[in-house]
Protein backbone atom coordinates (compact mmCIF):
# COMPACT_ATOMS: atom_id res chain seq x y z
CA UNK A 1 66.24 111.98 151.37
CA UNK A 2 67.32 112.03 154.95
CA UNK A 3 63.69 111.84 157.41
CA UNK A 4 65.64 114.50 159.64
CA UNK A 5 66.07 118.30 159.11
CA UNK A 6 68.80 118.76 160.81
CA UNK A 7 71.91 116.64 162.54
CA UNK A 8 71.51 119.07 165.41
CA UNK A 9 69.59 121.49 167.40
CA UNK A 10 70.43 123.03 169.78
CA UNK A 11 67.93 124.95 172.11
CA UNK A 12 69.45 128.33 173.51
CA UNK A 13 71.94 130.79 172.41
CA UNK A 14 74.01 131.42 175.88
CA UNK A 15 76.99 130.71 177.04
CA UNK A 16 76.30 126.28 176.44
CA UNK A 17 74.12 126.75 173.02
CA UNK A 18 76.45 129.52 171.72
CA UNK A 19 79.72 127.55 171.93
CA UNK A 20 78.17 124.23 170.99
CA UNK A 21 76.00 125.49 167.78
CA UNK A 22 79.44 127.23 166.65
CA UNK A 23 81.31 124.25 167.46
CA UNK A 24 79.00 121.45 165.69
CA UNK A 25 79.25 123.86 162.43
CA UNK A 26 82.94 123.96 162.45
CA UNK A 27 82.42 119.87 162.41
CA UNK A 28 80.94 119.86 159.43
CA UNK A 29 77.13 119.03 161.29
CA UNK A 30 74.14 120.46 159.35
CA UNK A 31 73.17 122.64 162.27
CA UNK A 32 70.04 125.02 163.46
CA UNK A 33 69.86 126.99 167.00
CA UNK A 34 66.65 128.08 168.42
CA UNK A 35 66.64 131.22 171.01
CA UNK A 36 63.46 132.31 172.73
CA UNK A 37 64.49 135.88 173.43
CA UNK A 38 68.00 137.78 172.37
CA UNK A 39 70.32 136.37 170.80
CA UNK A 40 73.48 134.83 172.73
CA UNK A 41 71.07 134.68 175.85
CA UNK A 42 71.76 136.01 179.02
CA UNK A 43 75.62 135.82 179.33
CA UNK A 44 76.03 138.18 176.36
CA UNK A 45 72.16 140.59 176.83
CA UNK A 46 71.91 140.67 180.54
CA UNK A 47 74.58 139.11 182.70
CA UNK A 48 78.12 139.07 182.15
CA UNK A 49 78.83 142.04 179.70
CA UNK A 50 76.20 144.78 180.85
CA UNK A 51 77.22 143.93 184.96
CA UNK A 52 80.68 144.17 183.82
CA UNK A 53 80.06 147.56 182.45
CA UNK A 54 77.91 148.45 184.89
CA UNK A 55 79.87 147.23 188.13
CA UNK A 56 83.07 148.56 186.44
CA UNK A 57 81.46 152.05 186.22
CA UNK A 58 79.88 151.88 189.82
CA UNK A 59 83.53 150.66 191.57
CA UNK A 60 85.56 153.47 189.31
CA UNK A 61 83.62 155.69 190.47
CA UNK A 62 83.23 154.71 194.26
CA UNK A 63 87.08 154.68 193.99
CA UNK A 64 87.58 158.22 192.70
CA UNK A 65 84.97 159.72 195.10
CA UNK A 66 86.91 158.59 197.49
CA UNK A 67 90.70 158.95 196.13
CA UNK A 68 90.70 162.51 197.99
CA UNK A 69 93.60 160.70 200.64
CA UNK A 70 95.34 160.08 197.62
CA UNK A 71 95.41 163.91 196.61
CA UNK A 72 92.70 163.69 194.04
CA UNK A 73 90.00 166.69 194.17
CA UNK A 74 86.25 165.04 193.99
CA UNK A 75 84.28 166.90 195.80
CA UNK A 76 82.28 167.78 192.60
CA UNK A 77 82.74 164.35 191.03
CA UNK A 78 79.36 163.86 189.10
CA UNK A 79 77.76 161.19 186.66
CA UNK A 80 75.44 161.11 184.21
CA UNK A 81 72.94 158.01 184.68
CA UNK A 82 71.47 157.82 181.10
CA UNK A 83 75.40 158.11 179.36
CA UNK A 84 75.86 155.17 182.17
CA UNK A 85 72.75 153.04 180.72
CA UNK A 86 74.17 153.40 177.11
CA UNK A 87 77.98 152.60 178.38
CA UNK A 88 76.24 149.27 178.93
CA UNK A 89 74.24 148.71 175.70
CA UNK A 90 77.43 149.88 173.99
CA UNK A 91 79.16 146.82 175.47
CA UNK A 92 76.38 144.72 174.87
CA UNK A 93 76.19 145.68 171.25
CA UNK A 94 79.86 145.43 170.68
CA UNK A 95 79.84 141.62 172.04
CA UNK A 96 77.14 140.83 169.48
CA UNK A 97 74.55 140.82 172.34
CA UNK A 98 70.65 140.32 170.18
CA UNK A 99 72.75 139.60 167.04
CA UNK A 100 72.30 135.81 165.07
CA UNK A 101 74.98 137.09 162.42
CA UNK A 102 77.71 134.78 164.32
CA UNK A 103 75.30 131.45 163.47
CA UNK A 104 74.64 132.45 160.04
CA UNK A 105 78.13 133.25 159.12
CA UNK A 106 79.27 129.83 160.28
CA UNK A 107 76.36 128.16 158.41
CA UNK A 108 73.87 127.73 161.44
CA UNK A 109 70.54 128.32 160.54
CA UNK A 110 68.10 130.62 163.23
CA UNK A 111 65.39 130.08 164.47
CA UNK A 112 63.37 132.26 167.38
CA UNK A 113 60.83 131.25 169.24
CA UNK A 114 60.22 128.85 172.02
CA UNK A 115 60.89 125.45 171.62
CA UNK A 116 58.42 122.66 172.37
CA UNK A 117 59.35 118.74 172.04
CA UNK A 118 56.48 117.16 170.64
CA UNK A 119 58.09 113.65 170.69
CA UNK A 120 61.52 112.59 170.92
CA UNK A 121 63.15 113.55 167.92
CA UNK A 122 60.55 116.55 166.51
CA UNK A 123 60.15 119.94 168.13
CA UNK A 124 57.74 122.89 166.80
CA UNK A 125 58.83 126.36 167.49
CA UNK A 126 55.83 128.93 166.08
CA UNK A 127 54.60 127.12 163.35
CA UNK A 128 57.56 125.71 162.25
CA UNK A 129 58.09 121.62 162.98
CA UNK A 130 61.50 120.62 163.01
CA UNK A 131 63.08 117.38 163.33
CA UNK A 132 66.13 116.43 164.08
CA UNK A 133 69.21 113.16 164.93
CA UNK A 134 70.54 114.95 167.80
CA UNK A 135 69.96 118.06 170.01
CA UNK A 136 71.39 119.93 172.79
CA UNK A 137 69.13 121.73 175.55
CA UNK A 138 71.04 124.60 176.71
CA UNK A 139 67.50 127.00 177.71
CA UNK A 140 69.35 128.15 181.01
CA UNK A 141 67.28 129.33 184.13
CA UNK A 142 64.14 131.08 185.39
CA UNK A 143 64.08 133.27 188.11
CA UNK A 144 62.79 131.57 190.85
CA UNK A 145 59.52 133.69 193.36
CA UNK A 146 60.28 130.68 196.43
CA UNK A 147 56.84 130.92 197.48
CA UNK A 148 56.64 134.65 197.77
CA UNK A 149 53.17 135.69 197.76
CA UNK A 150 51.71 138.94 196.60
CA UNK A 151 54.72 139.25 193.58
CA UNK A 152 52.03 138.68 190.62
CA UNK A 153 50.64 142.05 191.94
CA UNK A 154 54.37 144.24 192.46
CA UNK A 155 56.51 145.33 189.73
CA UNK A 156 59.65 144.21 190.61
CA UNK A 157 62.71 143.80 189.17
CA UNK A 158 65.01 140.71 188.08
CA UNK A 159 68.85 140.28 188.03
CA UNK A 160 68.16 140.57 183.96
CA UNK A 161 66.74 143.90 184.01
CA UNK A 162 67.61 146.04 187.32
CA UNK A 163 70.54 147.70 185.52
CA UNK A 164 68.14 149.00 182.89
CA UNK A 165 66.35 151.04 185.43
CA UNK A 166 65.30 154.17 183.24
CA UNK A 167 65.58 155.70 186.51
CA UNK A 168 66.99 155.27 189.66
CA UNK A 169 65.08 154.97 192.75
CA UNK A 170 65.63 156.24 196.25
CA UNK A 171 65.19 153.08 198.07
CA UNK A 172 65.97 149.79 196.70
CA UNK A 173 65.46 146.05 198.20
CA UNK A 174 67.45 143.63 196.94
CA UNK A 175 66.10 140.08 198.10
CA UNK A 176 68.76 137.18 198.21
CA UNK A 177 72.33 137.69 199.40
CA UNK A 178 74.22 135.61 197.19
CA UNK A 179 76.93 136.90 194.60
CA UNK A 180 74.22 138.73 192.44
CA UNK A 181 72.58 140.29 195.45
CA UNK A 182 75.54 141.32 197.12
CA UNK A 183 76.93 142.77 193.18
CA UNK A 184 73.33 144.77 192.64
CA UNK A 185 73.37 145.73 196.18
CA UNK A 186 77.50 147.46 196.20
CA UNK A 187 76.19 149.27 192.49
CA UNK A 188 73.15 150.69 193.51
CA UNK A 189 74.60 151.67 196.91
CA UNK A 190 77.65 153.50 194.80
CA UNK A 191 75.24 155.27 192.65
CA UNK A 192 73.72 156.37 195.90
CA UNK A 193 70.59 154.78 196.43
CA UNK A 194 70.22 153.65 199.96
CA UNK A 195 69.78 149.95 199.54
CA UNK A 196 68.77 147.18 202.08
CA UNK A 197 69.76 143.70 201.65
CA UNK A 198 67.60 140.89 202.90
CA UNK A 199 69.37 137.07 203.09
CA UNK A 200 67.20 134.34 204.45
CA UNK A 201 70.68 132.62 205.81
CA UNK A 202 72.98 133.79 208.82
CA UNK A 203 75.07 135.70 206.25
CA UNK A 204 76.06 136.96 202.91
CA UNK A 205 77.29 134.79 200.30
CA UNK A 206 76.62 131.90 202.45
CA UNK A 207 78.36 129.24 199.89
CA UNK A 208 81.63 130.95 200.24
CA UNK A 209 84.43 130.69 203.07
CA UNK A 210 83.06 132.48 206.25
CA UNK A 211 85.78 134.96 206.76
CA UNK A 212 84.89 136.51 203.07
CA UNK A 213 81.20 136.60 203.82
CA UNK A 214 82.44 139.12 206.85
CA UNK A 215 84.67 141.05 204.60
CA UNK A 216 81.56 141.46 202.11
CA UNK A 217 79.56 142.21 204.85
CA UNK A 218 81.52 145.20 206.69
CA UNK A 219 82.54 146.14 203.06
CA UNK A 220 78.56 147.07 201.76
CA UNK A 221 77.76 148.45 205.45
CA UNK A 222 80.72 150.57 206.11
CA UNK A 223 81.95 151.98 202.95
CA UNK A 224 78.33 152.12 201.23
CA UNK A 225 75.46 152.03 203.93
CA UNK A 226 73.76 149.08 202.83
CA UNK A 227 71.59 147.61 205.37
CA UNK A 228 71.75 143.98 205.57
CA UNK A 229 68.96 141.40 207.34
CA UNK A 230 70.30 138.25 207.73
CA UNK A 231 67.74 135.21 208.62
CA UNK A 232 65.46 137.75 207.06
CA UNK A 233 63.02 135.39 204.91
CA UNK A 234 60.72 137.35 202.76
CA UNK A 235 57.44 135.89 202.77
CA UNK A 236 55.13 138.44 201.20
CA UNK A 237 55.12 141.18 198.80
CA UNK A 238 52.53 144.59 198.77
CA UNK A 239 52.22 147.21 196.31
CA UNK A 240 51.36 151.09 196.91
CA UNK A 241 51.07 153.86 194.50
CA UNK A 242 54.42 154.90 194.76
CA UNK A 243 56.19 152.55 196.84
CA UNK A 244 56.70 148.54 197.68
CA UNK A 245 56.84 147.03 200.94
CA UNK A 246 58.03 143.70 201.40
CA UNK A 247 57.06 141.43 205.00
CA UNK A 248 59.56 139.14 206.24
CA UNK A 249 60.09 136.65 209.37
CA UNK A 250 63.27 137.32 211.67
CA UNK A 251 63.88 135.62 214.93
CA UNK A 252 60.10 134.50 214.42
CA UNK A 253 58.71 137.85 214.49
CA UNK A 254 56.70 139.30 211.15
CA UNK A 255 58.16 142.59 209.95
CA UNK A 256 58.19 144.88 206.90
CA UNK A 257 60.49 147.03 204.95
CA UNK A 258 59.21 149.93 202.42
CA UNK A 259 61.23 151.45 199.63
CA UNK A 260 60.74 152.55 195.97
CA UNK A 261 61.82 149.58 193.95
CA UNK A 262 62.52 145.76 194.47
CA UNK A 263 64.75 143.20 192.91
CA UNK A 264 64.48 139.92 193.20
CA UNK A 265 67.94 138.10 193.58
CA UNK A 266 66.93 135.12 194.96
CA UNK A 267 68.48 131.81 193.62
CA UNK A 268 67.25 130.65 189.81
CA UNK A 269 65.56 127.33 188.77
CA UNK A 270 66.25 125.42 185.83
CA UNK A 271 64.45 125.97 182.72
CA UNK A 272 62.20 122.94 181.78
CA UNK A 273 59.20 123.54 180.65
CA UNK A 274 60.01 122.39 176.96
CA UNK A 275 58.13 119.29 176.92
CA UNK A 276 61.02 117.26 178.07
CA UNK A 277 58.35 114.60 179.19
CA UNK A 278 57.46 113.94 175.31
CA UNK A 279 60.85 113.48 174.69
CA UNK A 280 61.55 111.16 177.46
CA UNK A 281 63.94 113.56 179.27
CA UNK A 282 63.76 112.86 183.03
CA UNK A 283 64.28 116.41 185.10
CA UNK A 284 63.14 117.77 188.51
CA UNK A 285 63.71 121.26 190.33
CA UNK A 286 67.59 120.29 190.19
CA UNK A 287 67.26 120.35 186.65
CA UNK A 288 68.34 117.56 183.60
CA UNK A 289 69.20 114.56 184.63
CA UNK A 290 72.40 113.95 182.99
CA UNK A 291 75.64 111.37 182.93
CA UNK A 292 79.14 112.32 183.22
CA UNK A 293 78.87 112.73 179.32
CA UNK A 294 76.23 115.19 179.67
CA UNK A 295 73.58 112.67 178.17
CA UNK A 296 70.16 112.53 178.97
CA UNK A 297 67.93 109.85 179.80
CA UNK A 298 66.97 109.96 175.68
CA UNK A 299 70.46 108.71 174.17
CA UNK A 300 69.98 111.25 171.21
CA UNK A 301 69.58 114.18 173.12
CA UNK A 302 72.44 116.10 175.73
CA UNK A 303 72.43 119.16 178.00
CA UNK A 304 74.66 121.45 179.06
CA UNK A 305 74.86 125.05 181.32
CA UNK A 306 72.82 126.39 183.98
CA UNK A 307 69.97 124.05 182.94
CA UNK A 308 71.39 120.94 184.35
CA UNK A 309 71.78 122.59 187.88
CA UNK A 310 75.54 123.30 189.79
CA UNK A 311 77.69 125.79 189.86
CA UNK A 312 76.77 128.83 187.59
CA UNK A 313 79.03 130.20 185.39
CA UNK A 314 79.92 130.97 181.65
CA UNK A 315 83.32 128.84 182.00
CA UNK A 316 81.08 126.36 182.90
CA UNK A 317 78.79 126.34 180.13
CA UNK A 318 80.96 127.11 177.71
CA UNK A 319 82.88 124.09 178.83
CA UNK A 320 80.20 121.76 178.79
CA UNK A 321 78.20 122.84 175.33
CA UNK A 322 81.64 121.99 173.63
CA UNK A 323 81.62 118.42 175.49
CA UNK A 324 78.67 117.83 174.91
CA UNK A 325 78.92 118.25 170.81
CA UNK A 326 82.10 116.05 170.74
CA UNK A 327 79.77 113.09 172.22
CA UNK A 328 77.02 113.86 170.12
CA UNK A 329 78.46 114.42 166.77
CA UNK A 330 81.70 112.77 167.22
CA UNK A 331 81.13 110.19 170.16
CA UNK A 332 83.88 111.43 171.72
CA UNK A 333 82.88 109.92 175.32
CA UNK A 334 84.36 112.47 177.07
CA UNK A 335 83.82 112.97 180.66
CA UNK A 336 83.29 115.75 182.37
CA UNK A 337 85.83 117.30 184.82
CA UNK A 338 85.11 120.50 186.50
CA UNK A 339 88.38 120.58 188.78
CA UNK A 340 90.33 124.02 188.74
CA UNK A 341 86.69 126.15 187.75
CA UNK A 342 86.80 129.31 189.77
CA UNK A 343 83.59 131.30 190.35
CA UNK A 344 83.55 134.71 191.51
CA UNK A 345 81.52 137.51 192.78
CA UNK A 346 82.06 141.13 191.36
CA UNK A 347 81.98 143.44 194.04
CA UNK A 348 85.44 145.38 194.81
CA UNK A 349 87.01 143.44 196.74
CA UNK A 350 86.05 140.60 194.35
CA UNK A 351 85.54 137.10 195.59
CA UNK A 352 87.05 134.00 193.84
CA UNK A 353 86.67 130.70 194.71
CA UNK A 354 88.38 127.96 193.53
CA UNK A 355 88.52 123.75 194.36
CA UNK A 356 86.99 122.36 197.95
CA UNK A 357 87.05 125.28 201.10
CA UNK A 358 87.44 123.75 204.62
CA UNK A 359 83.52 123.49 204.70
CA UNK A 360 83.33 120.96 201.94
CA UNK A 361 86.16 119.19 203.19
CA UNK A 362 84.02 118.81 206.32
CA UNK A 363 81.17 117.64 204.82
CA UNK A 364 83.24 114.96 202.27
CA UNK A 365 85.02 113.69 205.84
CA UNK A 366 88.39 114.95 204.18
CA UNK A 367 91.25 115.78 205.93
CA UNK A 368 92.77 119.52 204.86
CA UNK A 369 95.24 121.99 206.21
CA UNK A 370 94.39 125.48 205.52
CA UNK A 371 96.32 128.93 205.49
CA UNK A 372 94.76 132.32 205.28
CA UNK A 373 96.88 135.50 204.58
CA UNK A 374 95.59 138.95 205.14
CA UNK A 375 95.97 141.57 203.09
CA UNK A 376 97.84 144.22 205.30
CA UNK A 377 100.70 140.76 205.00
CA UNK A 378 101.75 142.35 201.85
CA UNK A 379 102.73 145.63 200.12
CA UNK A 380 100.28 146.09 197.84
CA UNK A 381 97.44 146.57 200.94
CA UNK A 382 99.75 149.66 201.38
CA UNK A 383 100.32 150.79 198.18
CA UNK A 384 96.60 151.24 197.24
CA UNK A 385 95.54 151.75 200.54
CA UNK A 386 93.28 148.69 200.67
CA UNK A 387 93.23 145.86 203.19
CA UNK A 388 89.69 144.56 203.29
CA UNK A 389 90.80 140.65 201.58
CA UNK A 390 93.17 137.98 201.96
CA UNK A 391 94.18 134.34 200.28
CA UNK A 392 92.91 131.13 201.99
CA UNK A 393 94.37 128.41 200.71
CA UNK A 394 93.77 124.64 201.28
CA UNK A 395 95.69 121.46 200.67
CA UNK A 396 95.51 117.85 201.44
CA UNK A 397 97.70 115.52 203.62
CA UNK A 398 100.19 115.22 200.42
CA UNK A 399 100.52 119.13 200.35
CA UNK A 400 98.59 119.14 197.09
CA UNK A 401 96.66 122.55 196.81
CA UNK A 402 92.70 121.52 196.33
CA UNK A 403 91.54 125.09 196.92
CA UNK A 404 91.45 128.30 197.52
CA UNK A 405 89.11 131.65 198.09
CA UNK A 406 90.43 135.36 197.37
CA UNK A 407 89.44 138.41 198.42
CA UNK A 408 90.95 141.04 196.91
CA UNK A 409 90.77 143.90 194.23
CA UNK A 410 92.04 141.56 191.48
CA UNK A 411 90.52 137.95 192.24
CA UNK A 412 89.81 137.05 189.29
CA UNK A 413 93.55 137.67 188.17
CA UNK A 414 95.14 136.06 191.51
CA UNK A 415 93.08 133.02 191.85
CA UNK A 416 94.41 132.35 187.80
CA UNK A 417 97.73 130.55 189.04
CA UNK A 418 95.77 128.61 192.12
CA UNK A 419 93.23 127.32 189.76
CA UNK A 420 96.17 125.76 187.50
CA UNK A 421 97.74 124.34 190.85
CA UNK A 422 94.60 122.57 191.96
CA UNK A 423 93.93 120.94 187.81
CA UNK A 424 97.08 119.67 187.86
CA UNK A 425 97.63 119.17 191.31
CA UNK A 426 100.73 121.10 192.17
CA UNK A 427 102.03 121.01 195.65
CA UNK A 428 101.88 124.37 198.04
CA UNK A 429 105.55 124.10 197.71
CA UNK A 430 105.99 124.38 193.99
CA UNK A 431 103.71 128.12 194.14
CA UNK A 432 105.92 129.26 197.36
CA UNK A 433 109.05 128.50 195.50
CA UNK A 434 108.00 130.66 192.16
CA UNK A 435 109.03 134.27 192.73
CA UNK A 436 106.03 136.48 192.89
CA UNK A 437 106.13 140.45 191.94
CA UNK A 438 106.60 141.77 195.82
CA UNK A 439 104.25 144.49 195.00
CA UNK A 440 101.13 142.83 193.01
CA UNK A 441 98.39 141.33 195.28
CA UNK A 442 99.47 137.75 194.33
CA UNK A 443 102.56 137.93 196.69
CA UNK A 444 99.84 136.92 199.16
CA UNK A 445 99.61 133.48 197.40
CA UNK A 446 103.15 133.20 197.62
CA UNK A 447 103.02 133.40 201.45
CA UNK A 448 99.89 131.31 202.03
CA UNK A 449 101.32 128.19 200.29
CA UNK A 450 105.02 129.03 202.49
CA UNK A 451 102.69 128.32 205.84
CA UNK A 452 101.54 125.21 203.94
CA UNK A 453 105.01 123.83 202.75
């Protein structure tokens, strides 16, 4: 009789745990996945299908209050918020969001509860001990408080639960500018609540290209009133009977800000506390330590998705859960390659981001050429009226592309064939001389790799 219970483990059902459990089945592994909360984690319950619903909702709607200069009557346009909150549990429910039915189908057993290593090769969830040859640690992040004092004592909201407001506020404070602040802060503001934005950096989405961080910027404040405080750093946290205020330091002066509600979209830690040291896992605030085969320090155990720190994003994770089970199970030695992996931020225009930006070219000393293309360069700004965006694209001394950032209403779709150019390291010459459709918004790609030829 084997002394293990199982080939593999894996800990979390999200984007990493999800793809690997399902994979390691279809391998013919005797396989068990543990989840701590819903099942399929946050990507499926929290993140990525309910903001999709619910920032697809908020920008229709923005759109046709305002499609009067296209001859559309809404001056009584309307919605109702509670047929909006069940719009997004619909789409949760339809992607099997809280569901283990997708494990047990493929043979996986379930088990829920939070995991705990108790040595290297045994972990007890409940009451339940469990050992097994290999696992994968896929648990995700934490929201992180950075020093924040006074939030034990407010009720404020996280990224994971702000859409499932039961009702909306008046006044809303999102903290943390990034692509999560920035989405909360354009839906909220749509829906009409009158939102302020606090960043602790000199702008919005401060990882992304400069010139989209403006667009973003005059985007929330013009079109939807948000008011942003850059190198606003919130320090403190107070709660009333009926409202919040939250203190913060700009230009070295204490000040405060009152409203109804709070969320808290500041960046998100690792999660680690598993008992990773009893397993001989080595981690800090970064997250796992892993190898460029997503092994741990323990050579039986691997890691994959938000919990191993860098970008964020269900590509990613996806991506890396299926690596990791072809080293584990079929020692595959596979390394990992994260060239052509776009990220993107969900406000309309969207923002997609794709290779190295002249920033990180600067900071890896390497020599780049950029182009950047304006909307109003091509018909489709006319067409629909909308010129807030453009196409930055980068290449290197050969003319190969090795990035690019969009800003436009279809990002996600453009930055598709720039993405393909930068994995397999096309030349700006080879996308200018494939005919584009002169009316879509990827004409602009066309042109921004001509300048580079």
């Amino acid at each position: 009789m084997s002394k293990f219970d199982y080939q593999f483990v894996v800990i979390g059902s999200g984007a990493a745990g999800s793809a690997a459990a399902l994979m390691a089945a279809g391998l013919g592994a005797h396989t068990a996945i543990v989840e701590s909360d819903r099942w399929g984690g946050t990507t499926l319950n929290y993140r990525d299908i309910p903001y999709g619903a619910a920032l697809g909702f908020g920008q229709r709607y923005a759109e046709a209050v305002a499609a009067s200069r296209f001859g559309m009557s809404s001056a009584t346009l309307r919605y109702n918020y509670p047929t909006v909150l069940n719009w997004q549990a619909a789409a949760v429910r339809r992607a099997g969001g809280g569901s283990r039915r997708v494990f047990e189908n493929v043979g996986v057993d379930c088990y829920h509860g939070f995991a705990q290593f108790i040595n290297s090769h045994e972990i007890v969830v409940g009451d339940r001990q469990i050992r097994a040859e290999k696992f994968l640690i896929a648990t995700g992040t934490n929201i992180a408080v950075n020093g924040i004092s006074g939030i034990d004592a407010v009720s404020c909201w996280s990224p994971d639960t702000a859409l499932r407001m039961a009702k909306l506020p008046k006044s809303l404070l999102v903290i943390g500018g990034g692509s999560t602040g920035c989405e909360l802060a354009e839906y909220f503001a749509a829906l009409g609540v009158k939102v302020v934005l606090a960043e602790a950096q000199d702008r919005v989405l401060p990882r992304e290209d400069p010139e989209a961080s403006e667009v973003i910027s005059k985007h929330l404040k013009e079109r939807f009133g948000v008011k942003i405080l850059e190198h606003s750093r919130v320090v403190a946290l107070q709660q009333d009977r009926e409202t919040q205020q939250a203190i913060f330091i700009r230009g070295g002066r204490e000040k405060s800000v009152r409203v109804e509600a709070i969320v808290l979209a500041t960046t998100p830690e690792p999660s680690t506390d598993i008992g990773l040291e009893n397993a001989g896992v080595k981690f800090s605030h970064r997250g796992i330590q892993v190898d460029q085969n997503l092994r741990t320090t323990n050579r039986h155990i691997w890691a994959a998705g938000d919990v191993i720190g860098g970008e964020s994003s269900t590509e990613k994770a996806t991506y890396e859960g299926k690596l990791a089970v072809l080293n584990a199970i079929k020692g595959a030695g596979n390394i990992i390659n994260y060239t052509g992996f776009a990220r993107m931020t969900d406000t309309l225009p969207r923002v997609a981001k794709v290779g190295l930006n002249e920033l990180e070219c600067t900071q890896l000393k390497q020599k780049q050429k950029s182009a950047i293309v304006p909307l109003e360069a091509i018909a489709a700004y006319n067409i629909n009226d909308f010129r807030a965006g453009f196409v930055k694209m980068t290449v290197n001394p050969k003319g190969q592309v090795i990035g690019a950032t969009v800003v436009a209403p279809e990002a996600d779709l453009v930055i598709q064939e720039i993405a393909l150019a930068v994995r397999s390291g096309l030349r700006a010459e080879e996308i200018a001389g494939v005919p584009h459709v002169a009316t879509g918004w990827a004409e602009a790609v066309r042109i921004a790799a001509r300048e580079l030829s």
